[in-house]
PDB file of N, CA and C in Angstrom:
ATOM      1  N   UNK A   1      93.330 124.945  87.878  1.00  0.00           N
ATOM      2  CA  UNK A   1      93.479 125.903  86.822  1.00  0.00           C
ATOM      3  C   UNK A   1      93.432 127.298  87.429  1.00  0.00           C
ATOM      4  N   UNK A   2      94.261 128.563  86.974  1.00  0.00           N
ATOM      5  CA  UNK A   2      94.354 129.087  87.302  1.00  0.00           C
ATOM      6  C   UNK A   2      92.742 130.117  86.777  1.00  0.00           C
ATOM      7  N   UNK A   3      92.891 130.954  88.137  1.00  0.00           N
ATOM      8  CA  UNK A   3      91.565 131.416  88.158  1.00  0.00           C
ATOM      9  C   UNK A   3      91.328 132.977  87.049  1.00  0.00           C
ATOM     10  N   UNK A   4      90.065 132.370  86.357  1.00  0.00           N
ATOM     11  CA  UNK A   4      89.808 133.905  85.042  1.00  0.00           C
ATOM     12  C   UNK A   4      90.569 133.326  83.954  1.00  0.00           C
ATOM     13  N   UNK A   5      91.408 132.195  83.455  1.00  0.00           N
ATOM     14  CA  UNK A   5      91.998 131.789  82.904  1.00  0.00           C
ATOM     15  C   UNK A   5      91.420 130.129  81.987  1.00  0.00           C
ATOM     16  N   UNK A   6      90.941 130.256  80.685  1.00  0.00           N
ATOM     17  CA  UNK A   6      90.193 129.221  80.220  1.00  0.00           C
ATOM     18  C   UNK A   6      91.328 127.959  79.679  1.00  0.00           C
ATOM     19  N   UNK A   7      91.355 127.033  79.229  1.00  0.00           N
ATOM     20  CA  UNK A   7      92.279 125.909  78.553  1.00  0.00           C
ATOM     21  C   UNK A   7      92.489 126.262  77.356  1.00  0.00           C
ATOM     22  N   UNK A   8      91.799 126.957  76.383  1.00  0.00           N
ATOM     23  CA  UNK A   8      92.396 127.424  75.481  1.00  0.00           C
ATOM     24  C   UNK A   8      93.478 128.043  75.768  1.00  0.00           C
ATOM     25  N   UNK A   9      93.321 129.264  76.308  1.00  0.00           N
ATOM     26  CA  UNK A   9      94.154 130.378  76.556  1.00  0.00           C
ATOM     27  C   UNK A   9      96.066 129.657  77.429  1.00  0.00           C
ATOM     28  N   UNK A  10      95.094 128.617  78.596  1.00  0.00           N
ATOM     29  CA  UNK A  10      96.615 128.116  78.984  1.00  0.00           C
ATOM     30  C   UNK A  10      97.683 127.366  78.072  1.00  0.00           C
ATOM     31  N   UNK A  11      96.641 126.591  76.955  1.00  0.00           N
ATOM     32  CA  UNK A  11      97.062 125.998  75.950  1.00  0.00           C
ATOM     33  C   UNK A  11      97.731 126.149  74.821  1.00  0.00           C
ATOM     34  N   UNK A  12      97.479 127.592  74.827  1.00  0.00           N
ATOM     35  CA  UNK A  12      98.387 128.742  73.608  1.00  0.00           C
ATOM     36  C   UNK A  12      99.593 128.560  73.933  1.00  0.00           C
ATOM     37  N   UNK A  13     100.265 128.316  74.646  1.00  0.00           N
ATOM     38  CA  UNK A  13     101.424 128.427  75.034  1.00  0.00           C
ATOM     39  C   UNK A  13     101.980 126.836  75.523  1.00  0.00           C
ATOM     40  N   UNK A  14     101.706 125.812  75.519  1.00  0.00           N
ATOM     41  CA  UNK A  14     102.292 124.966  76.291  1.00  0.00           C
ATOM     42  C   UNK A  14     103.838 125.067  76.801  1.00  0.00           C
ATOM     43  N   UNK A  15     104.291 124.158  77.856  1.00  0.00           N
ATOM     44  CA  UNK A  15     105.674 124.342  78.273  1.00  0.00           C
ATOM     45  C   UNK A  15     106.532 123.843  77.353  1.00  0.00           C
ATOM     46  N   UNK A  16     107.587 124.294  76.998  1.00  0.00           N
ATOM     47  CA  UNK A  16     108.337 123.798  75.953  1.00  0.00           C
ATOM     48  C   UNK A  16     108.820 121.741  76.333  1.00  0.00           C
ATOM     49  N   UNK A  17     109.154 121.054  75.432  1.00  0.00           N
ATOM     50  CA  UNK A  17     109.797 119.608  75.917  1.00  0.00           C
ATOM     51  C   UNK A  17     110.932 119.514  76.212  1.00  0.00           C
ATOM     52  N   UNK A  18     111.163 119.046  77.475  1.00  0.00           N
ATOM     53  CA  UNK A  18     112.694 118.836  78.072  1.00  0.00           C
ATOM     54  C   UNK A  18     113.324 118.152  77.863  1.00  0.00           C
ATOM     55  N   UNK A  19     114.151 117.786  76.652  1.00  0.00           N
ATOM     56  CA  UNK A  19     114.909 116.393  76.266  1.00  0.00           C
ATOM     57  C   UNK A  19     115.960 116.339  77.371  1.00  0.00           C
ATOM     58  N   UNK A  20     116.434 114.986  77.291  1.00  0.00           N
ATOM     59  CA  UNK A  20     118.228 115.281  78.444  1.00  0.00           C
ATOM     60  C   UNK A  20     119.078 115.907  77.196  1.00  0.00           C
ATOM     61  N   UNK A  21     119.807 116.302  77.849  1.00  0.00           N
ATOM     62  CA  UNK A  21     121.006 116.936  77.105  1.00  0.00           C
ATOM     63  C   UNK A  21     121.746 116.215  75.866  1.00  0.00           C
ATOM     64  N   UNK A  22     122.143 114.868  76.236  1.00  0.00           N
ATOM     65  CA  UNK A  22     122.732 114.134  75.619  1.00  0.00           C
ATOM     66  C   UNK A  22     121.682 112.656  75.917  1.00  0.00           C
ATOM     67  N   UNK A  23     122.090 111.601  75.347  1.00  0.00           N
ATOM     68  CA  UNK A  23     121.326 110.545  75.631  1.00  0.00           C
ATOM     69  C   UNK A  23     122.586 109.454  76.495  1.00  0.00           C
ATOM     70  N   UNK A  24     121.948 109.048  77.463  1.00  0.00           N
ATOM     71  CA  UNK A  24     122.771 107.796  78.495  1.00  0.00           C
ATOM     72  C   UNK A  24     122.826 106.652  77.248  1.00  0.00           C
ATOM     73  N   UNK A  25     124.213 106.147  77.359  1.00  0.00           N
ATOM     74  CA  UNK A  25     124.474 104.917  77.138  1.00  0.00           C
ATOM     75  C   UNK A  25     124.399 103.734  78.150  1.00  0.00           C
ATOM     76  N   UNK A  26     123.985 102.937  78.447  1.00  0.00           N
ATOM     77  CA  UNK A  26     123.703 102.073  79.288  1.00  0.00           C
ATOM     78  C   UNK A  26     124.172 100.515  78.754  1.00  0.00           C
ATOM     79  N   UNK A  27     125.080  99.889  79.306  1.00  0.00           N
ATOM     80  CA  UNK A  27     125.506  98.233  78.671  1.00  0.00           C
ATOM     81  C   UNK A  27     123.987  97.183  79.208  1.00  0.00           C
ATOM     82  N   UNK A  28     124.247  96.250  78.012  1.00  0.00           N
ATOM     83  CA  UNK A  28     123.117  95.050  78.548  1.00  0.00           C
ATOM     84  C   UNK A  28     123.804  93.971  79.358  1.00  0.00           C
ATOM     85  N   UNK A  29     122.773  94.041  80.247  1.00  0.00           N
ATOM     86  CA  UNK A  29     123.334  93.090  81.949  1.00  0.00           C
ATOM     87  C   UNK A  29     122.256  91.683  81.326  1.00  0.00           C
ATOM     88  N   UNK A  30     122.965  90.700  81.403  1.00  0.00           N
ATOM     89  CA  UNK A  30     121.792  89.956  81.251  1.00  0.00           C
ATOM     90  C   UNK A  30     121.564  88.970  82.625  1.00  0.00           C
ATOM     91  N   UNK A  31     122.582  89.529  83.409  1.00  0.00           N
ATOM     92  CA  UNK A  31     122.668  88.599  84.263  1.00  0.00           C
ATOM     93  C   UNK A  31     123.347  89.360  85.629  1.00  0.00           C
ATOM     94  N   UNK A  32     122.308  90.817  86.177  1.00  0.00           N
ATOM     95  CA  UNK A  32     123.003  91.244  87.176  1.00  0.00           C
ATOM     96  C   UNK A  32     123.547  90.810  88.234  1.00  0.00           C
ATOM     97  N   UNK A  33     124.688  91.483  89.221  1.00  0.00           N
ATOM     98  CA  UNK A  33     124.875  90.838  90.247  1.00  0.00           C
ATOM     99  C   UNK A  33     125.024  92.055  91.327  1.00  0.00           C
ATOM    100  N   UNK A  34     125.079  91.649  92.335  1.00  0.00           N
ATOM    101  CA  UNK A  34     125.499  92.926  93.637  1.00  0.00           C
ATOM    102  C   UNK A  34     126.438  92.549  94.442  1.00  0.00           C
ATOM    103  N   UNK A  35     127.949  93.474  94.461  1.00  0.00           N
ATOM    104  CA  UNK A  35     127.677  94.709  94.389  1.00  0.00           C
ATOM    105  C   UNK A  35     127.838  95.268  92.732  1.00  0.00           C
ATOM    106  N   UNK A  36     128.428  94.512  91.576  1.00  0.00           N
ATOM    107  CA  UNK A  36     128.748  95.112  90.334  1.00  0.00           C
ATOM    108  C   UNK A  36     128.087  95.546  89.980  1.00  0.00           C
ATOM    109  N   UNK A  37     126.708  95.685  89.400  1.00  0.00           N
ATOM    110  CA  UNK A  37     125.733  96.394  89.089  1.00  0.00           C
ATOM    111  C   UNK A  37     125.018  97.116  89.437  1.00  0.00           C
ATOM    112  N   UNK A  38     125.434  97.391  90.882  1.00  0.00           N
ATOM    113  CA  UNK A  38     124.285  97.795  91.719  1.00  0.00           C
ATOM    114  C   UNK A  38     124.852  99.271  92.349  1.00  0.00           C
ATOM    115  N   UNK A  39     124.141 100.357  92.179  1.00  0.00           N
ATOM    116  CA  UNK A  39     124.411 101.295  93.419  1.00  0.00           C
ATOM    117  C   UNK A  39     124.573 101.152  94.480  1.00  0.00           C
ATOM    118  N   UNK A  40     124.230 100.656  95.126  1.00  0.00           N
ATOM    119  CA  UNK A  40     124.093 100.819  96.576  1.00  0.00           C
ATOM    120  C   UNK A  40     122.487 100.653  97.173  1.00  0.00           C
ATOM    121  N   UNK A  41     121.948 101.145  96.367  1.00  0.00           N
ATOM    122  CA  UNK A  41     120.576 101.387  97.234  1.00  0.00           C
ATOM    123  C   UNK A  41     119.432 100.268  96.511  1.00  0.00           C
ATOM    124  N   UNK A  42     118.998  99.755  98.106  1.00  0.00           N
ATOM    125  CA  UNK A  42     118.089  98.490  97.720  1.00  0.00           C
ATOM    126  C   UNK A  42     116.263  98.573  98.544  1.00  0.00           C
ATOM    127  N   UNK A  43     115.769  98.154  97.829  1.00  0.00           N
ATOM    128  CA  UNK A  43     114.147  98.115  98.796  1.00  0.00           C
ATOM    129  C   UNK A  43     113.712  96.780  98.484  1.00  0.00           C
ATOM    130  N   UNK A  44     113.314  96.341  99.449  1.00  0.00           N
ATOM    131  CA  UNK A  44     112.420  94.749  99.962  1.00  0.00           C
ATOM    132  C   UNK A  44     111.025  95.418  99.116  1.00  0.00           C
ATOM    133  N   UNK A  45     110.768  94.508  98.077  1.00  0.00           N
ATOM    134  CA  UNK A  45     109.779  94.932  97.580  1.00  0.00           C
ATOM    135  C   UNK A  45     108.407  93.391  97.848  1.00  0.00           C
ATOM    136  N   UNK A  46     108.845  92.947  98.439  1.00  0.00           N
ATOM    137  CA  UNK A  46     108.029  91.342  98.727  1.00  0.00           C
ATOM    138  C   UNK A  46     108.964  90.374  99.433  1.00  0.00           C
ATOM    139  N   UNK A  47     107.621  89.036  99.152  1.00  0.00           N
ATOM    140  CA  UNK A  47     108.482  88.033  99.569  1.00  0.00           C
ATOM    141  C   UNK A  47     108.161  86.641  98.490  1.00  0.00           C
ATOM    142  N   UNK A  48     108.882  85.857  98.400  1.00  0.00           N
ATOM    143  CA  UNK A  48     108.101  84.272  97.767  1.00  0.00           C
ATOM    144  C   UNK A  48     107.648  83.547  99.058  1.00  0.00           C
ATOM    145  N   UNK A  49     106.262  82.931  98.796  1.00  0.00           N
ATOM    146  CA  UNK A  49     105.865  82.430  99.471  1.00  0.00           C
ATOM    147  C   UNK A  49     105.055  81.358  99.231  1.00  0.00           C
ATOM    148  N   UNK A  50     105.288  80.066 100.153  1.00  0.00           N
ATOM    149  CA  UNK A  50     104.621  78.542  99.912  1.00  0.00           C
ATOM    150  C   UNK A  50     102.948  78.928  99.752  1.00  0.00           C
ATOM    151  N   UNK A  51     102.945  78.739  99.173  1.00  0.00           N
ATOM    152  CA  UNK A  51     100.722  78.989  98.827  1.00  0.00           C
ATOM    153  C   UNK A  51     100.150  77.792  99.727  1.00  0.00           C
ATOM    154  N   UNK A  52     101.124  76.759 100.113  1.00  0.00           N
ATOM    155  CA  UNK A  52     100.433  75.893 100.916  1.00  0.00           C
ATOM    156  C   UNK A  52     100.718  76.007 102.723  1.00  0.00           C
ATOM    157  N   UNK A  53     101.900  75.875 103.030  1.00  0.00           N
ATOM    158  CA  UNK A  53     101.939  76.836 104.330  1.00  0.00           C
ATOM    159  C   UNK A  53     102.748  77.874 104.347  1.00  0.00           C
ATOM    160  N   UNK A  54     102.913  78.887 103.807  1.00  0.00           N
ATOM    161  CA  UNK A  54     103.047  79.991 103.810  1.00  0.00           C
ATOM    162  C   UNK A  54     103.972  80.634 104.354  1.00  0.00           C
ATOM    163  N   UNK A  55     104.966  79.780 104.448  1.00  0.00           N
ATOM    164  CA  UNK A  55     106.626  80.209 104.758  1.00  0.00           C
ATOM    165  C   UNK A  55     107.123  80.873 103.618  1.00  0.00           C
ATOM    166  N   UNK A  56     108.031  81.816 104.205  1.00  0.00           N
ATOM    167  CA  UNK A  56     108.545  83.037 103.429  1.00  0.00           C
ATOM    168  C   UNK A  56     109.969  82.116 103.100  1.00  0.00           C
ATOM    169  N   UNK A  57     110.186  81.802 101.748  1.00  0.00           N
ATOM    170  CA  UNK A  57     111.637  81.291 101.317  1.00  0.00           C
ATOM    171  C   UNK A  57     112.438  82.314 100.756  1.00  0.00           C
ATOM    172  N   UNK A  58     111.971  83.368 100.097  1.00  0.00           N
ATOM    173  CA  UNK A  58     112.920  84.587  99.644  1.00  0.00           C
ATOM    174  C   UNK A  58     112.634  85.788  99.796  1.00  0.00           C
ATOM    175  N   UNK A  59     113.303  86.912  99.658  1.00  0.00           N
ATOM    176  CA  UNK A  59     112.810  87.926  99.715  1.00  0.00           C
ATOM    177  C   UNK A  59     112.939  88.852  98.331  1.00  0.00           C
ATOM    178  N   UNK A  60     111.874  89.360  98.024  1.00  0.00           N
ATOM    179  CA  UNK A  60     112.326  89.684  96.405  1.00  0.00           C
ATOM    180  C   UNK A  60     113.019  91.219  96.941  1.00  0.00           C
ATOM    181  N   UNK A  61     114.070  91.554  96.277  1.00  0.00           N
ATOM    182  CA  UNK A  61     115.152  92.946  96.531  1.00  0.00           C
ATOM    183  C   UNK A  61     115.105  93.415  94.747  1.00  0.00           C
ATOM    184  N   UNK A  62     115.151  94.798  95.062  1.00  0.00           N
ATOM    185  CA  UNK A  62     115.008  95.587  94.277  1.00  0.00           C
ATOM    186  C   UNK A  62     116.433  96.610  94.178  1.00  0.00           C
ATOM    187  N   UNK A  63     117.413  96.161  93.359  1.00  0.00           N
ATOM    188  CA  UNK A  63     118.733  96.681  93.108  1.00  0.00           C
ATOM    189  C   UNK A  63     118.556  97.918  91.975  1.00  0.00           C
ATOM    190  N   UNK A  64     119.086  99.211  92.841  1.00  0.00           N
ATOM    191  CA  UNK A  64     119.040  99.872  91.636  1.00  0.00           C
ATOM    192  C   UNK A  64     120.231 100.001  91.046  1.00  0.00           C
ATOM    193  N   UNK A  65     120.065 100.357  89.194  1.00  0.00           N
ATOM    194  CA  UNK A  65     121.033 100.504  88.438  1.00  0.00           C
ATOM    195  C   UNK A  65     121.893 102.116  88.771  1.00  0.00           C
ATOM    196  N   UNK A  66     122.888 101.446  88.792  1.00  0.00           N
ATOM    197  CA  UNK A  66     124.238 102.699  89.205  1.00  0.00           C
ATOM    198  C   UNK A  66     124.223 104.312  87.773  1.00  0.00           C
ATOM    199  N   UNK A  67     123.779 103.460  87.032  1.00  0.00           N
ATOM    200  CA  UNK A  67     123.636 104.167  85.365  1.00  0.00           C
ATOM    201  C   UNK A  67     122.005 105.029  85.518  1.00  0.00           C
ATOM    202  N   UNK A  68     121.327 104.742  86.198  1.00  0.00           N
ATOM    203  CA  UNK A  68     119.927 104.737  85.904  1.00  0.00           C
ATOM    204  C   UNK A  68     119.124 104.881  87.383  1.00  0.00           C
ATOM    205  N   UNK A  69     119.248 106.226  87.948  1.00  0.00           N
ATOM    206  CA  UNK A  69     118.897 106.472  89.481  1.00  0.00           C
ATOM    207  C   UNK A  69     117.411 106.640  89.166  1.00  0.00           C
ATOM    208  N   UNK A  70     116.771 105.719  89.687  1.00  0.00           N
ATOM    209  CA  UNK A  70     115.180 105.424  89.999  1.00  0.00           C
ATOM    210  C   UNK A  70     114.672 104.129  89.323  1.00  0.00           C
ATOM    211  N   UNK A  71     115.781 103.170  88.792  1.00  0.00           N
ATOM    212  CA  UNK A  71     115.724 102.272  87.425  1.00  0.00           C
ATOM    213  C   UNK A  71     116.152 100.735  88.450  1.00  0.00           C
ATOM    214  N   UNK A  72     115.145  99.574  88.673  1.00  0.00           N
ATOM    215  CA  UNK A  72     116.263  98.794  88.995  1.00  0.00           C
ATOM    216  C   UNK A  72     116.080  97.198  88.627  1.00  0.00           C
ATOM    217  N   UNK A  73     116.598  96.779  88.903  1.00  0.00           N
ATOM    218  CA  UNK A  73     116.551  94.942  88.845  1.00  0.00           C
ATOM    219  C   UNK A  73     116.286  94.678  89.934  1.00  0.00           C
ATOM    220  N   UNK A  74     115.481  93.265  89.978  1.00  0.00           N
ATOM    221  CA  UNK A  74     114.867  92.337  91.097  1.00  0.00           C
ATOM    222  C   UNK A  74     116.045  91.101  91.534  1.00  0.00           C
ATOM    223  N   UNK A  75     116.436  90.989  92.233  1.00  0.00           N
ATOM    224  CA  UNK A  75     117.226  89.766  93.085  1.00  0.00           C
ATOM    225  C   UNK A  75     116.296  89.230  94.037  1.00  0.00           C
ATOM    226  N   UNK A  76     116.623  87.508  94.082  1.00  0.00           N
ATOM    227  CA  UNK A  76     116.023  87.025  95.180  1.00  0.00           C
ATOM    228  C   UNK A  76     116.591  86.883  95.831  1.00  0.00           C
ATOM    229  N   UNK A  77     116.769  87.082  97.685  1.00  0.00           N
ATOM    230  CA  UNK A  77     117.576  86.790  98.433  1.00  0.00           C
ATOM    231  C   UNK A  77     116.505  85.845  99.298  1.00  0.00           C
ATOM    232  N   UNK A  78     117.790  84.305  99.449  1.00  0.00           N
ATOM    233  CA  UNK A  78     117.021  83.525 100.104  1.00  0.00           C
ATOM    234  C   UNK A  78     116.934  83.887 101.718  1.00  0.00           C
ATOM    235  N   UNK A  79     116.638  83.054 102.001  1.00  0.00           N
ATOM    236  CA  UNK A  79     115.884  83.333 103.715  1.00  0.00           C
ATOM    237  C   UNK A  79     115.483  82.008 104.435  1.00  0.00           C
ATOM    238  N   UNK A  80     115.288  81.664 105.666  1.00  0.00           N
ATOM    239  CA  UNK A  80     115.009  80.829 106.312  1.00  0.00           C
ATOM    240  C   UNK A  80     115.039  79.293 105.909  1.00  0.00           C
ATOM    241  N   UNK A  81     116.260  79.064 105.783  1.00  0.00           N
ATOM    242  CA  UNK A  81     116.984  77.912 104.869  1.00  0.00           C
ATOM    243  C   UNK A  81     116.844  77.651 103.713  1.00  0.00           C
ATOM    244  N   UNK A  82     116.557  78.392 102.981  1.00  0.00           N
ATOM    245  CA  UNK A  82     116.053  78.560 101.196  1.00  0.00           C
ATOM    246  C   UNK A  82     117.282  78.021 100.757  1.00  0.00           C
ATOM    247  N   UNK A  83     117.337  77.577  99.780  1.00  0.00           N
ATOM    248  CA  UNK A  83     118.448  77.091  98.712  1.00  0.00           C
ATOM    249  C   UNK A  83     118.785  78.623  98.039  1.00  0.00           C
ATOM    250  N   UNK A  84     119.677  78.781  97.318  1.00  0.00           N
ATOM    251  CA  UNK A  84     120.309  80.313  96.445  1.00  0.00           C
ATOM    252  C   UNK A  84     119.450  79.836  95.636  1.00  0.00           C
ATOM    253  N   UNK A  85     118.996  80.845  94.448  1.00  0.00           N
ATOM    254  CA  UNK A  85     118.419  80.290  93.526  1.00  0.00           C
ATOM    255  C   UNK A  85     119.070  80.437  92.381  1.00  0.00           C
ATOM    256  N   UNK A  86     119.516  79.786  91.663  1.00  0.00           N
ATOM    257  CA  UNK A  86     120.482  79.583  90.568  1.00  0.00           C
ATOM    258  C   UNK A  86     119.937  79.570  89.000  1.00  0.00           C
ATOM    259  N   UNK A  87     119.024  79.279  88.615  1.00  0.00           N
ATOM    260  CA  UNK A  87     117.850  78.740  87.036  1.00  0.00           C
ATOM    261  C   UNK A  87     116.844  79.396  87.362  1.00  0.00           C
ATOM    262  N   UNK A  88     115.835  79.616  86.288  1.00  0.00           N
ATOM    263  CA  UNK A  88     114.868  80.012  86.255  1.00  0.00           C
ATOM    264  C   UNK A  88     113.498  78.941  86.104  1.00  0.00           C
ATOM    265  N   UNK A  89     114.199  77.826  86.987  1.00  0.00           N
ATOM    266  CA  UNK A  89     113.170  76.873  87.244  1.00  0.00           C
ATOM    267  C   UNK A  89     111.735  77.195  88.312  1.00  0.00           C
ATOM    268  N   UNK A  90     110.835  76.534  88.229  1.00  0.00           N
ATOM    269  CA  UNK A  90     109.843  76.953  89.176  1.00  0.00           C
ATOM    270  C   UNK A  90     110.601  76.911  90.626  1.00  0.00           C
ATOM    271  N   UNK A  91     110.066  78.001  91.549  1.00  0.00           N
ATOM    272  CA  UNK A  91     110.247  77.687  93.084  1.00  0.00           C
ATOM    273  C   UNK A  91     109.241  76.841  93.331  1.00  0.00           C
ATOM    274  N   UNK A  92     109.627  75.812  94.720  1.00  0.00           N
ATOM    275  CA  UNK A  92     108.322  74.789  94.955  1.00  0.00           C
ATOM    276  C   UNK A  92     108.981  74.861  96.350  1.00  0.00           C
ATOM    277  N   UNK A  93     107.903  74.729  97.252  1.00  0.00           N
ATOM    278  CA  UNK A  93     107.803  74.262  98.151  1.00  0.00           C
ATOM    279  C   UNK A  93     106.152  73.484  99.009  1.00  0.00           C
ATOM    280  N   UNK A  94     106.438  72.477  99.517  1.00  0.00           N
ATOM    281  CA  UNK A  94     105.749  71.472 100.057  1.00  0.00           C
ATOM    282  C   UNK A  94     104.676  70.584  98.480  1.00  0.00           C
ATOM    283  N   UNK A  95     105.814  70.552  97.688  1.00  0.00           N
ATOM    284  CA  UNK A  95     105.016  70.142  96.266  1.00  0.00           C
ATOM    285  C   UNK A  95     104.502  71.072  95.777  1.00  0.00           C
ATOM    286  N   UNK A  96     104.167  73.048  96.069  1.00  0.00           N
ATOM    287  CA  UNK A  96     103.018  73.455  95.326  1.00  0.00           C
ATOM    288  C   UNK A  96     104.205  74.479  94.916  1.00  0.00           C
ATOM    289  N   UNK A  97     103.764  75.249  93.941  1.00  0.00           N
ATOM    290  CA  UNK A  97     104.807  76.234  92.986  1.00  0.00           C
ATOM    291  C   UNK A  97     104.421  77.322  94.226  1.00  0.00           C
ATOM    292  N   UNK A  98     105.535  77.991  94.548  1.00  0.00           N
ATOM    293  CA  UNK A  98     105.487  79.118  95.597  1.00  0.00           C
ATOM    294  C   UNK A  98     104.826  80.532  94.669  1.00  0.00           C
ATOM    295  N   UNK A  99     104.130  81.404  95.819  1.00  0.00           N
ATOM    296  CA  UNK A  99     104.087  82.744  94.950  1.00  0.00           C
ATOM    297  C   UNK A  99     105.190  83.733  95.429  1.00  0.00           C
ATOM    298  N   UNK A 100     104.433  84.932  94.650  1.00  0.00           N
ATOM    299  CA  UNK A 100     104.551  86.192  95.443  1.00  0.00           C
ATOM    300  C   UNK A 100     103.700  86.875  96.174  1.00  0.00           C
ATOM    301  N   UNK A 101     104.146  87.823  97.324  1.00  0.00           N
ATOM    302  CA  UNK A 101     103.686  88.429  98.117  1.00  0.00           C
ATOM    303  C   UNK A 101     104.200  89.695  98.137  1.00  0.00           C
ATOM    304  N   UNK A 102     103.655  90.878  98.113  1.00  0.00           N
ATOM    305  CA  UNK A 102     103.531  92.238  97.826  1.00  0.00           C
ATOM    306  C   UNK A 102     103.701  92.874  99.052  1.00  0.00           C
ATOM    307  N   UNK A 103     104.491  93.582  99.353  1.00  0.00           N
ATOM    308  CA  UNK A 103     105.394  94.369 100.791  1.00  0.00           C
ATOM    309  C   UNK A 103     104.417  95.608 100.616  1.00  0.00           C
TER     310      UNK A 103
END
């Protein structure tokens, strides 16, 4: 806070609210893919991993939306002979439901 200056006094005034200009239209993806949906820019945000020996089968990727810069969807990209993953069935490996792991 600025100094000699109480919260009332800064408070008299707050900063005005910055709406956007117009509002983004954005389509519903229900089913992204890359490269169509995707900007360009991706971050490894984890991995899936066997809870029983602890092999890394995917890597979770973080696609951002081309419409929506800082906004994105999760893809799994498989890895070290992983199957693609196709359903939203459980991952399993060595019989136990795989987790996640946090990069």
């Amino acid at each position: 806070m600025a100094e000699g200056r109480d919260h009332g006094e800064i408070m008299a005034h707050p900063p005005a609210l910055a709406l956007p200009a117009r509002p983004v239209s954005a389509p519903v993806v229900t089913a992204p893919t890359c490269p169509e949906h995707c900007s360009g820019r991706h971050q490894v945000d984890g991995v899936i991993a066997c809870a029983h020996c602890g092999g890394e089968k995917y890597q979770v990727v973080l696609h951002e939306w081309p419409h929506s810069a800082g906004h994105s969807w999760t893809g799994l990209v498989p890895m070290n002979g992983a199957p693609p993953k196709r359903d939203a069935r459980d991952l399993r490996c060595c019989g136990e439901p795989m987790r996640r792991v946090w990069r």
